[in-house]
N, C-alpha and C. Protein backbone atom coordinates (compact mmCIF):
# COMPACT_ATOMS: atom_id res chain seq x y z
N UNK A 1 0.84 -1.18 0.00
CA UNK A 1 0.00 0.00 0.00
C UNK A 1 0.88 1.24 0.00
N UNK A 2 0.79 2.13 -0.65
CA UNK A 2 1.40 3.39 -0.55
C UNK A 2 0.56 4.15 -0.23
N UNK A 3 1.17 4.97 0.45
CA UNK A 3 0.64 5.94 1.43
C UNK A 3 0.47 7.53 0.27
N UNK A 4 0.18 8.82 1.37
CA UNK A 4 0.04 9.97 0.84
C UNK A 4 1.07 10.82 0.18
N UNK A 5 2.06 10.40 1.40
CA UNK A 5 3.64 11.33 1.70
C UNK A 5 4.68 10.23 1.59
N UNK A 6 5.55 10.74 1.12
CA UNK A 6 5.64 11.97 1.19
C UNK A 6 5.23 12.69 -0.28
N UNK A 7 4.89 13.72 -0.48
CA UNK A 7 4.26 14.36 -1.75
C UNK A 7 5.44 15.29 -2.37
N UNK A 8 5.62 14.88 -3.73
CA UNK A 8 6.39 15.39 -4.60
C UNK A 8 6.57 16.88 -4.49
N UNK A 9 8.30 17.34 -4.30
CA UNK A 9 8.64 18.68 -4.07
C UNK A 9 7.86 19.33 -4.80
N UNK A 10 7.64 20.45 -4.48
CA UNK A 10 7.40 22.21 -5.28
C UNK A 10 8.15 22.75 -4.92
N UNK A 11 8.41 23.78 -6.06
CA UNK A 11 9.60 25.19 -6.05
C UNK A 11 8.52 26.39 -4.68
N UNK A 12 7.98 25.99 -4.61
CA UNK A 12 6.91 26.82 -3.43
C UNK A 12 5.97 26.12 -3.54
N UNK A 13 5.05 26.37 -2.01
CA UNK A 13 4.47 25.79 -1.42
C UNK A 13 3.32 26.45 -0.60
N UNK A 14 2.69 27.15 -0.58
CA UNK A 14 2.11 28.79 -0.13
C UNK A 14 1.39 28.08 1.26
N UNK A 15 1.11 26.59 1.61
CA UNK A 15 0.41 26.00 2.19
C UNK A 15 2.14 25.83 3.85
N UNK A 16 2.65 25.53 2.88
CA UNK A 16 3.89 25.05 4.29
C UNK A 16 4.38 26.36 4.76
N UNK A 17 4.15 27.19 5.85
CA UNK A 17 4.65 28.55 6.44
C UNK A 17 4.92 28.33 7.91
N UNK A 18 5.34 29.13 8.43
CA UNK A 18 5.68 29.32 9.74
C UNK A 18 4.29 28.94 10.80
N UNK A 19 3.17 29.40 10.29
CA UNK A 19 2.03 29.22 10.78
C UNK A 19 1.46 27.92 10.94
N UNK A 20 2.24 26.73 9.88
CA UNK A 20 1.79 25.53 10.23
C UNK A 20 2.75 25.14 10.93
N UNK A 21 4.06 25.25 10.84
CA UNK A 21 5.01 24.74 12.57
C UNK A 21 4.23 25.34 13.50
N UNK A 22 3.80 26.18 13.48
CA UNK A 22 3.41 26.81 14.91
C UNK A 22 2.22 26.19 15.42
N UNK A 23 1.32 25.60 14.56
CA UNK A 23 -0.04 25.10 15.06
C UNK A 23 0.25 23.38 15.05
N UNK A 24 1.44 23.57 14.91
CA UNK A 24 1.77 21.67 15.00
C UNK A 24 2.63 21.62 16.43
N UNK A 25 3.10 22.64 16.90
CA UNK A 25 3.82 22.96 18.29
C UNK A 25 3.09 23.14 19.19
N UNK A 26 1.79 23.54 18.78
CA UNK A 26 0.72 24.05 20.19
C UNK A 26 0.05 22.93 19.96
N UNK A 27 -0.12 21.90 18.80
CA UNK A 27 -1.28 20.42 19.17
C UNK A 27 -0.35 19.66 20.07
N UNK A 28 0.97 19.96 19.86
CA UNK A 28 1.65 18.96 20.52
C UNK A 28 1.79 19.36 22.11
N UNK A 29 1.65 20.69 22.31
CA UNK A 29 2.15 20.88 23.81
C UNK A 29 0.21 20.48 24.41
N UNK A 30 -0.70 20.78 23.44
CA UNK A 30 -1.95 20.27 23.65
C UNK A 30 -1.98 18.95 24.33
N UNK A 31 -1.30 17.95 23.43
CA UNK A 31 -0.81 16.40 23.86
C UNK A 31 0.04 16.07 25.21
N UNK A 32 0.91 17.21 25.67
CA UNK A 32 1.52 17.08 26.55
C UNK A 32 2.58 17.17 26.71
N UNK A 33 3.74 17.90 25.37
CA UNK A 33 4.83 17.95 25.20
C UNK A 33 5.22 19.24 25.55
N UNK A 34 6.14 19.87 25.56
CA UNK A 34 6.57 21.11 26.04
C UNK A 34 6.11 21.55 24.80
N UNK A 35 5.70 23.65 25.13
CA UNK A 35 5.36 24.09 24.34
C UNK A 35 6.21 24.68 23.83
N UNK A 36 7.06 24.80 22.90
CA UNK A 36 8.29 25.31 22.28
C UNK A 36 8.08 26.61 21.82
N UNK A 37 6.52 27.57 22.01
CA UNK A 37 6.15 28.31 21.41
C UNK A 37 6.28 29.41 22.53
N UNK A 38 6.56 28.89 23.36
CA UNK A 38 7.09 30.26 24.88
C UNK A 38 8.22 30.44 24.16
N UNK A 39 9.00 31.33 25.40
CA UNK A 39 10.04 32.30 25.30
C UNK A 39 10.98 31.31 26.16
N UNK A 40 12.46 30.90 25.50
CA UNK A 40 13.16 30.10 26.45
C UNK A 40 14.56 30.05 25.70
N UNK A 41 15.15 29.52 25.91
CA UNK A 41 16.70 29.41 25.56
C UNK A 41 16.68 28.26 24.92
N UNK A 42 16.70 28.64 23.08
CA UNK A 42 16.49 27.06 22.76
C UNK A 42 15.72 26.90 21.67
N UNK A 43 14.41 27.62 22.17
CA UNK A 43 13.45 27.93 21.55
C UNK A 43 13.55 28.02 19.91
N UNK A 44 13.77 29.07 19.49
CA UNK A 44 14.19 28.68 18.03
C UNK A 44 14.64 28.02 17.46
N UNK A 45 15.46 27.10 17.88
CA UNK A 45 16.49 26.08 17.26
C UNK A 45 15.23 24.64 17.41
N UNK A 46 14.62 24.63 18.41
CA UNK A 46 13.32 23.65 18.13
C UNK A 46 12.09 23.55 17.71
N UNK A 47 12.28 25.16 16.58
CA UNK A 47 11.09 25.56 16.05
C UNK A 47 11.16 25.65 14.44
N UNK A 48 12.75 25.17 14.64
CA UNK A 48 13.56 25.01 13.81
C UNK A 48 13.50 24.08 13.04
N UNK A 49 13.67 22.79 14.02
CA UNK A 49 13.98 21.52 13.89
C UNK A 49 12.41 21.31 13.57
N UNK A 50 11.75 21.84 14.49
CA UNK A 50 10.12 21.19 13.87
C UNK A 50 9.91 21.43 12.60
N UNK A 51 10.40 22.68 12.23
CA UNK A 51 9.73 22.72 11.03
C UNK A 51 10.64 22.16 9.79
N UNK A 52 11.75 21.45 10.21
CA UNK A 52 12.78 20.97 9.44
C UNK A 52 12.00 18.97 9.30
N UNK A 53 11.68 19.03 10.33
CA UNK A 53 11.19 17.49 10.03
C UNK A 53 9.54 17.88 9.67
N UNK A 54 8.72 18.72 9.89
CA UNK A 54 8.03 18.40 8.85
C UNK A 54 8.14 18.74 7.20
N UNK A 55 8.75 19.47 7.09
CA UNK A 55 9.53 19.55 5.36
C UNK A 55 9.49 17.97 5.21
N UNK A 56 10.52 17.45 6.03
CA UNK A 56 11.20 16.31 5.34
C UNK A 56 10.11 14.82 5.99
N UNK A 57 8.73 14.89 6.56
CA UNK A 57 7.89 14.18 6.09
C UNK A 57 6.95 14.73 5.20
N UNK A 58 7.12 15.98 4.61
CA UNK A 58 6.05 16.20 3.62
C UNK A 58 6.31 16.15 2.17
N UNK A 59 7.83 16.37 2.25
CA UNK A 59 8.25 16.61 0.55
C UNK A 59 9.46 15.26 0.33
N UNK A 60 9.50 15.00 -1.04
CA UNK A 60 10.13 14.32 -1.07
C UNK A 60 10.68 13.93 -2.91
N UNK A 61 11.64 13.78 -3.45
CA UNK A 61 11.28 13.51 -5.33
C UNK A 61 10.90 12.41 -5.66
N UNK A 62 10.91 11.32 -4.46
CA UNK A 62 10.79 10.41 -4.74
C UNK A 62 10.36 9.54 -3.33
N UNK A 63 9.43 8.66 -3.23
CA UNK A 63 9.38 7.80 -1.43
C UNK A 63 10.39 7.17 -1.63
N UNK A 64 11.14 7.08 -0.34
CA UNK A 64 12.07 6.61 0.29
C UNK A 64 13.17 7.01 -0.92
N UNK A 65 13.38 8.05 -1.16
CA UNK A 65 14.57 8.81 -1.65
C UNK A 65 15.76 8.57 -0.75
N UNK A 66 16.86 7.95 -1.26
CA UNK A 66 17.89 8.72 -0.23
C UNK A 66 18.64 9.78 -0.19
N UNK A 67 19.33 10.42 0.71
CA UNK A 67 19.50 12.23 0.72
C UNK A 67 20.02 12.18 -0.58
N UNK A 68 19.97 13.66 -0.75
CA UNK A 68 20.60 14.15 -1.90
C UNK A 68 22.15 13.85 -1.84
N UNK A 69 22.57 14.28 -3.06
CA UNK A 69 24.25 14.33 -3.07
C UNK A 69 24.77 15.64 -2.24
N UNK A 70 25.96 14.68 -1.39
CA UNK A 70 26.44 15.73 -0.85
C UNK A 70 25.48 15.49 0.64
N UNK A 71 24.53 15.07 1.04
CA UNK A 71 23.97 15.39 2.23
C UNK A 71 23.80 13.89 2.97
N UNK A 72 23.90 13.66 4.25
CA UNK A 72 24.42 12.56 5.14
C UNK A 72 23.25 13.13 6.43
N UNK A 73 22.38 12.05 6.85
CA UNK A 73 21.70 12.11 8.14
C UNK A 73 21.63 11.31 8.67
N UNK A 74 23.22 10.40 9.31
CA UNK A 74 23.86 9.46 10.28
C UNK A 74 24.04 10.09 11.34
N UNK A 75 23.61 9.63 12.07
CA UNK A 75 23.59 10.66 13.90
C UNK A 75 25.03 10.22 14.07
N UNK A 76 26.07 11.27 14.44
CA UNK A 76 26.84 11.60 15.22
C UNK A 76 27.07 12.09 16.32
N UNK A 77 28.04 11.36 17.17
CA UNK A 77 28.29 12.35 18.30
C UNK A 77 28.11 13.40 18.52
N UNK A 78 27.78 14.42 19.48
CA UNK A 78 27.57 15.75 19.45
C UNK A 78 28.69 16.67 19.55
N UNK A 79 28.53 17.27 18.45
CA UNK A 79 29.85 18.51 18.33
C UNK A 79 29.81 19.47 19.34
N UNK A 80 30.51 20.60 19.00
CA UNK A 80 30.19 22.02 20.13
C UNK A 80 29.76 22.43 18.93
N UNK A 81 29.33 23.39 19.00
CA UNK A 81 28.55 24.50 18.22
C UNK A 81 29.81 25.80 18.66
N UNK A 82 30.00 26.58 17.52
CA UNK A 82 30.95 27.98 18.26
C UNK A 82 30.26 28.94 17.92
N UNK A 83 28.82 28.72 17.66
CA UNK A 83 28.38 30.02 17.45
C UNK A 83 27.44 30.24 18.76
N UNK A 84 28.08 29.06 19.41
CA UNK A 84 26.50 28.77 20.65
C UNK A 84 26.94 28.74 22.18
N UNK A 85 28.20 29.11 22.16
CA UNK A 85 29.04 29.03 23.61
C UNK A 85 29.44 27.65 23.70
N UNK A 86 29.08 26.65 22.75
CA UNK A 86 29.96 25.42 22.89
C UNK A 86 28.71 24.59 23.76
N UNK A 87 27.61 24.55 23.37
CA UNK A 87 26.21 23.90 23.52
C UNK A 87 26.74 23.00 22.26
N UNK A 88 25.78 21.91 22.97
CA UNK A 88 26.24 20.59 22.28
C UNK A 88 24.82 19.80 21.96
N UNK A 89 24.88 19.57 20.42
CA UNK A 89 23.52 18.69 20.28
C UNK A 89 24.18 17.64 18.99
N UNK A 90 22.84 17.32 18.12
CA UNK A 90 22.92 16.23 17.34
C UNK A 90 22.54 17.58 15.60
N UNK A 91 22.94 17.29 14.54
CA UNK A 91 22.75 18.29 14.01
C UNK A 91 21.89 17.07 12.96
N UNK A 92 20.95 17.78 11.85
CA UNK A 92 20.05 16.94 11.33
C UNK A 92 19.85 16.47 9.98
N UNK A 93 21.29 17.01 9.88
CA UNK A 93 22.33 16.84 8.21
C UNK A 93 23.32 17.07 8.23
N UNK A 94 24.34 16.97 7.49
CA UNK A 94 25.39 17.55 7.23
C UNK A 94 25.64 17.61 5.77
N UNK A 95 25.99 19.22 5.22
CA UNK A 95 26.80 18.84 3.99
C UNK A 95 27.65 18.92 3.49
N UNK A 96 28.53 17.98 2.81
CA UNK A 96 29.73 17.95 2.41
C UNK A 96 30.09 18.14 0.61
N UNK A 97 31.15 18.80 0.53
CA UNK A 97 31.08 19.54 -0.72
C UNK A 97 32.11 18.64 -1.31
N UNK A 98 31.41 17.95 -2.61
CA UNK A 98 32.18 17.13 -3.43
C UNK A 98 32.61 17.13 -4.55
N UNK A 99 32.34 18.53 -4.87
CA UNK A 99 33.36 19.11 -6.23
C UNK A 99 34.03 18.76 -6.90
């Protein structure tokens, strides 16, 4: 059976905006999860990420595409960040330039 999604990229999308991360952050703190939509240290970078994984369950060129060239989403150890005081997470790609 194939499913809906993921649904073939568009060059735009007038439907995917900031406004649907945001109403997918408040069903979820609805559910019981933290609401990422306060004011906190962090905050953007998981409003970020939300709206980075729903991109990448909504669009796709192909189901079960694997990344593009050049792009790798194997969890690694956590780096420092130097733009972040050396806060440490998991990052949700990486890309490498193969020229």
């Amino acid at each position: 059976m194939i499913g809906h999604y993921p649904l073939p990229r568009q060059a735009e999308d007038s439907r995917f905006t900031f406004g649907l991360t945001y109403a997918v952050a408040k069903l979820l703190a609805e559910h019981g999860y933290p609401d990422i939509t306060t004011r906190y240290e962090g905050a953007g970078v998981d409003l970020v990420n939300l709206q980075l994984a729903l991109f990448r369950f909504l669009y796709a060129d192909e189901p079960n595409r694997p990344p593009a060239d050049g792009w790798s989403y194997e969890r690694e150890d956590p780096q420092p960040d130097p733009n972040a005081g050396q806060v440490q997470g998991f990052a949700l790609g990486r890309w490498e330039d193969n020229r």
